[in-house]
Protein backbone atom coordinates (compact mmCIF):
# COMPACT_ATOMS: atom_id res chain seq x y z
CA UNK A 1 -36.08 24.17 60.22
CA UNK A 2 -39.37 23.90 57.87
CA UNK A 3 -40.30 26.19 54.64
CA UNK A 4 -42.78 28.39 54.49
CA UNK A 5 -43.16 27.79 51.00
CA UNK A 6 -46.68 25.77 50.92
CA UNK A 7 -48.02 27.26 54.42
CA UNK A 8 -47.74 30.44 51.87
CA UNK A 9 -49.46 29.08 48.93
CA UNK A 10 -52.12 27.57 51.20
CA UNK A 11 -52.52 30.79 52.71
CA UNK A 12 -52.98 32.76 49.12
CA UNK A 13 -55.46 30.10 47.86
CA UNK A 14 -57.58 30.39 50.97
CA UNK A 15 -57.45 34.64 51.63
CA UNK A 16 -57.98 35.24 47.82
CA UNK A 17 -61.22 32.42 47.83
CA UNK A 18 -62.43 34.18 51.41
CA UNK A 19 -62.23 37.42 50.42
CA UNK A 20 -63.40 37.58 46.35
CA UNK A 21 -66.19 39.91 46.26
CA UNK A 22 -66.34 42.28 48.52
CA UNK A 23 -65.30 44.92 46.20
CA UNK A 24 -65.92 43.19 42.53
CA UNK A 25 -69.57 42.45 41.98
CA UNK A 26 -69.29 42.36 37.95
CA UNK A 27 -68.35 38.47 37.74
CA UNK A 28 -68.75 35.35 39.59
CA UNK A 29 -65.44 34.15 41.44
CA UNK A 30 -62.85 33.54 39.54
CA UNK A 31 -61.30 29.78 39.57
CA UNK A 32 -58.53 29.91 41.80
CA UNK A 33 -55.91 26.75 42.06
CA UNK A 34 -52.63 26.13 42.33
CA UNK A 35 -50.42 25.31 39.40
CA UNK A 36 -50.04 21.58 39.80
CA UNK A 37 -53.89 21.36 40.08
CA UNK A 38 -53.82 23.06 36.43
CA UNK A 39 -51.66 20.38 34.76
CA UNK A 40 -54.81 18.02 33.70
CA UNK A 41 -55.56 16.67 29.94
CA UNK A 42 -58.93 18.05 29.23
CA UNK A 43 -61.04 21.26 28.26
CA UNK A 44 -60.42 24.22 30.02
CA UNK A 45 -63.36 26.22 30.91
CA UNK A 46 -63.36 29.08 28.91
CA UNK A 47 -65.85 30.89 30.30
CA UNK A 48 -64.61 31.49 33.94
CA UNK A 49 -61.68 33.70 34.71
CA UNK A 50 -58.75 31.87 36.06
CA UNK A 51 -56.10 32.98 38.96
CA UNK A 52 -53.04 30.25 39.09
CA UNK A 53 -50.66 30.49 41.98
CA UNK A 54 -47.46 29.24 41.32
CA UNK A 55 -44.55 29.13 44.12
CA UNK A 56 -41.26 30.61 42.92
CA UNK A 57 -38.40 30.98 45.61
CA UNK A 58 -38.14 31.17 49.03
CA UNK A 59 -34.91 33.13 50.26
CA UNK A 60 -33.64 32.52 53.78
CA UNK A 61 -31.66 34.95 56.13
CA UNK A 62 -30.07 34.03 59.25
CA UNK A 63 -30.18 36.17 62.24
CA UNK A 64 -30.03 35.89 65.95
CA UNK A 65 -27.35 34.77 68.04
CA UNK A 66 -25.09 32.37 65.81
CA UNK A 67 -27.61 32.36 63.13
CA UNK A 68 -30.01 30.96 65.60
CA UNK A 69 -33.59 32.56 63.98
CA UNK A 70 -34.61 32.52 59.81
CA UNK A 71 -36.38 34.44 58.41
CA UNK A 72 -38.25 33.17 55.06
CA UNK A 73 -38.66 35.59 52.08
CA UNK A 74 -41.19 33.26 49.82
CA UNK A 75 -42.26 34.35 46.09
CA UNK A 76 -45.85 33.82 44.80
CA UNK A 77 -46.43 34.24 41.18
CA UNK A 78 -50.11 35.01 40.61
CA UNK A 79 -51.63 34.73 37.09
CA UNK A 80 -54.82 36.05 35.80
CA UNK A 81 -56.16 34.86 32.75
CA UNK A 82 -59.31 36.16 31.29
CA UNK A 83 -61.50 35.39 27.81
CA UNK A 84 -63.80 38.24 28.22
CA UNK A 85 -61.84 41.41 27.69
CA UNK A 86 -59.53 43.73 28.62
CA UNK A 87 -61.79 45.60 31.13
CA UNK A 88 -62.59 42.31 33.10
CA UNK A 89 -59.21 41.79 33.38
CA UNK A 90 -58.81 45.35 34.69
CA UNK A 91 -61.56 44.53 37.24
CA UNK A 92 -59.69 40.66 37.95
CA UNK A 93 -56.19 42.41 38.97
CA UNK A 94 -57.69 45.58 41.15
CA UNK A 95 -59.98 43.15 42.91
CA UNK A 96 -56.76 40.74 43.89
CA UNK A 97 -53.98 43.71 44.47
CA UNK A 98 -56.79 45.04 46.73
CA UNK A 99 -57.65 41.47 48.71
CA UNK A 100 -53.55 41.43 48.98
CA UNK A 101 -52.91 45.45 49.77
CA UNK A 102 -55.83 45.09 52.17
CA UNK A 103 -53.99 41.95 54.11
CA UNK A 104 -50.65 42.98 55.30
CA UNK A 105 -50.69 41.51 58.55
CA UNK A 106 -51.47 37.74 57.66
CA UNK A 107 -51.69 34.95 60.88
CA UNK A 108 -48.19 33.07 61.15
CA UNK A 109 -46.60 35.38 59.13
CA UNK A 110 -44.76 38.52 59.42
CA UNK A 111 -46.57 40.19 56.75
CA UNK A 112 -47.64 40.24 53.09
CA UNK A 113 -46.66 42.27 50.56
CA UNK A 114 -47.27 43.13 46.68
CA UNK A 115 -44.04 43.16 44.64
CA UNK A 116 -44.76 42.77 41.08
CA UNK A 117 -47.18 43.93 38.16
CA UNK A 118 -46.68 42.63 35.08
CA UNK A 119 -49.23 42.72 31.79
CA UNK A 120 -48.87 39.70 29.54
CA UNK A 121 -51.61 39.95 27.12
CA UNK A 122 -49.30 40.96 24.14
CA UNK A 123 -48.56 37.04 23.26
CA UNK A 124 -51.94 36.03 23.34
CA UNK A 125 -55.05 36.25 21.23
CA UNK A 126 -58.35 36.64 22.65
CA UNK A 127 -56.91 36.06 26.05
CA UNK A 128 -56.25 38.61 28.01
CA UNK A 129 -53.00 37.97 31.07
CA UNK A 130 -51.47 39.96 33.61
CA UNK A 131 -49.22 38.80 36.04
CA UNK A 132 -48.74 39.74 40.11
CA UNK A 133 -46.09 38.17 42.51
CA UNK A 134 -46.49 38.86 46.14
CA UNK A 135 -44.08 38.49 48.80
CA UNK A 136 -44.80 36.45 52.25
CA UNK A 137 -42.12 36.51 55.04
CA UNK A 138 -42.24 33.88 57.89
CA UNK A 139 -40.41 34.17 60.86
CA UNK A 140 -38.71 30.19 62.28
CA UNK A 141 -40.91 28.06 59.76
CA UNK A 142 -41.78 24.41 61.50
């Protein structure tokens, strides 16, 4: 038995890169990397919007005969992080809940699904944050 927790993250990273675009044509692509890739001394560049993926949890249910099959339930915490303003960062989190709403059925995975919405710019100044987590499920993970 494998996780489906990186095949997801991979997955995310890829569809949201692919797909940026097709709706949004205010901005370039945003930068779009995984939280680990993030944690570098340096400048950040403040003139791009920012997506970070960061994996959460991955739940695991047992089904089949004897508990023979899984079934993988794996978080995705998605943060977007603008310095423009609060209208880009309207425009940053329709764009990705529609790349996401838009991609149910994902390949090697059951589906995908949008489970959270949460705004964050309140603790921030001149930085404007909302957060999305998204739900993959992955049927007998290698």
């Amino acid at each position: 038995m494998g996780t489906a927790m990186y095949d997801a993250l991979e997955d995310m990273q890829a569809l949201l890169k692919d797909k940026w675009g097709i709706t949004d044509t205010s901005g370039d692509v945003p930068n779009i990397d995984v939280v680990w890739e993030r944690k570098v001394v340096g400048l950040a560049d403040y003139t791009r919007d920012t997506i970070i993926l960061t994996p959460k949890k991955e739940n695991i249910d047992y089904f089949g005969l004897y508990g023979s099959d899984f079934l993988h339930h794996v978080d995705i915490q998605i943060d977007l992080w603008s310095y423009m303003n609060q209208d880009r960062l309207n425009n940053l989190v329709k764009e990705t809940a529609k790349i996401i709403k838009d991609n149910i059925r994902r390949a090697n995975f059951v589906d995908l699904l949008l489970t959270g919405s949460i705004s964050s710019s309140d603790s921030y100044r001149n930085i404007w944050k909302h957060v999305l987590t998204a739900r993959y499920r992955k049927v007998n993970p290698t």
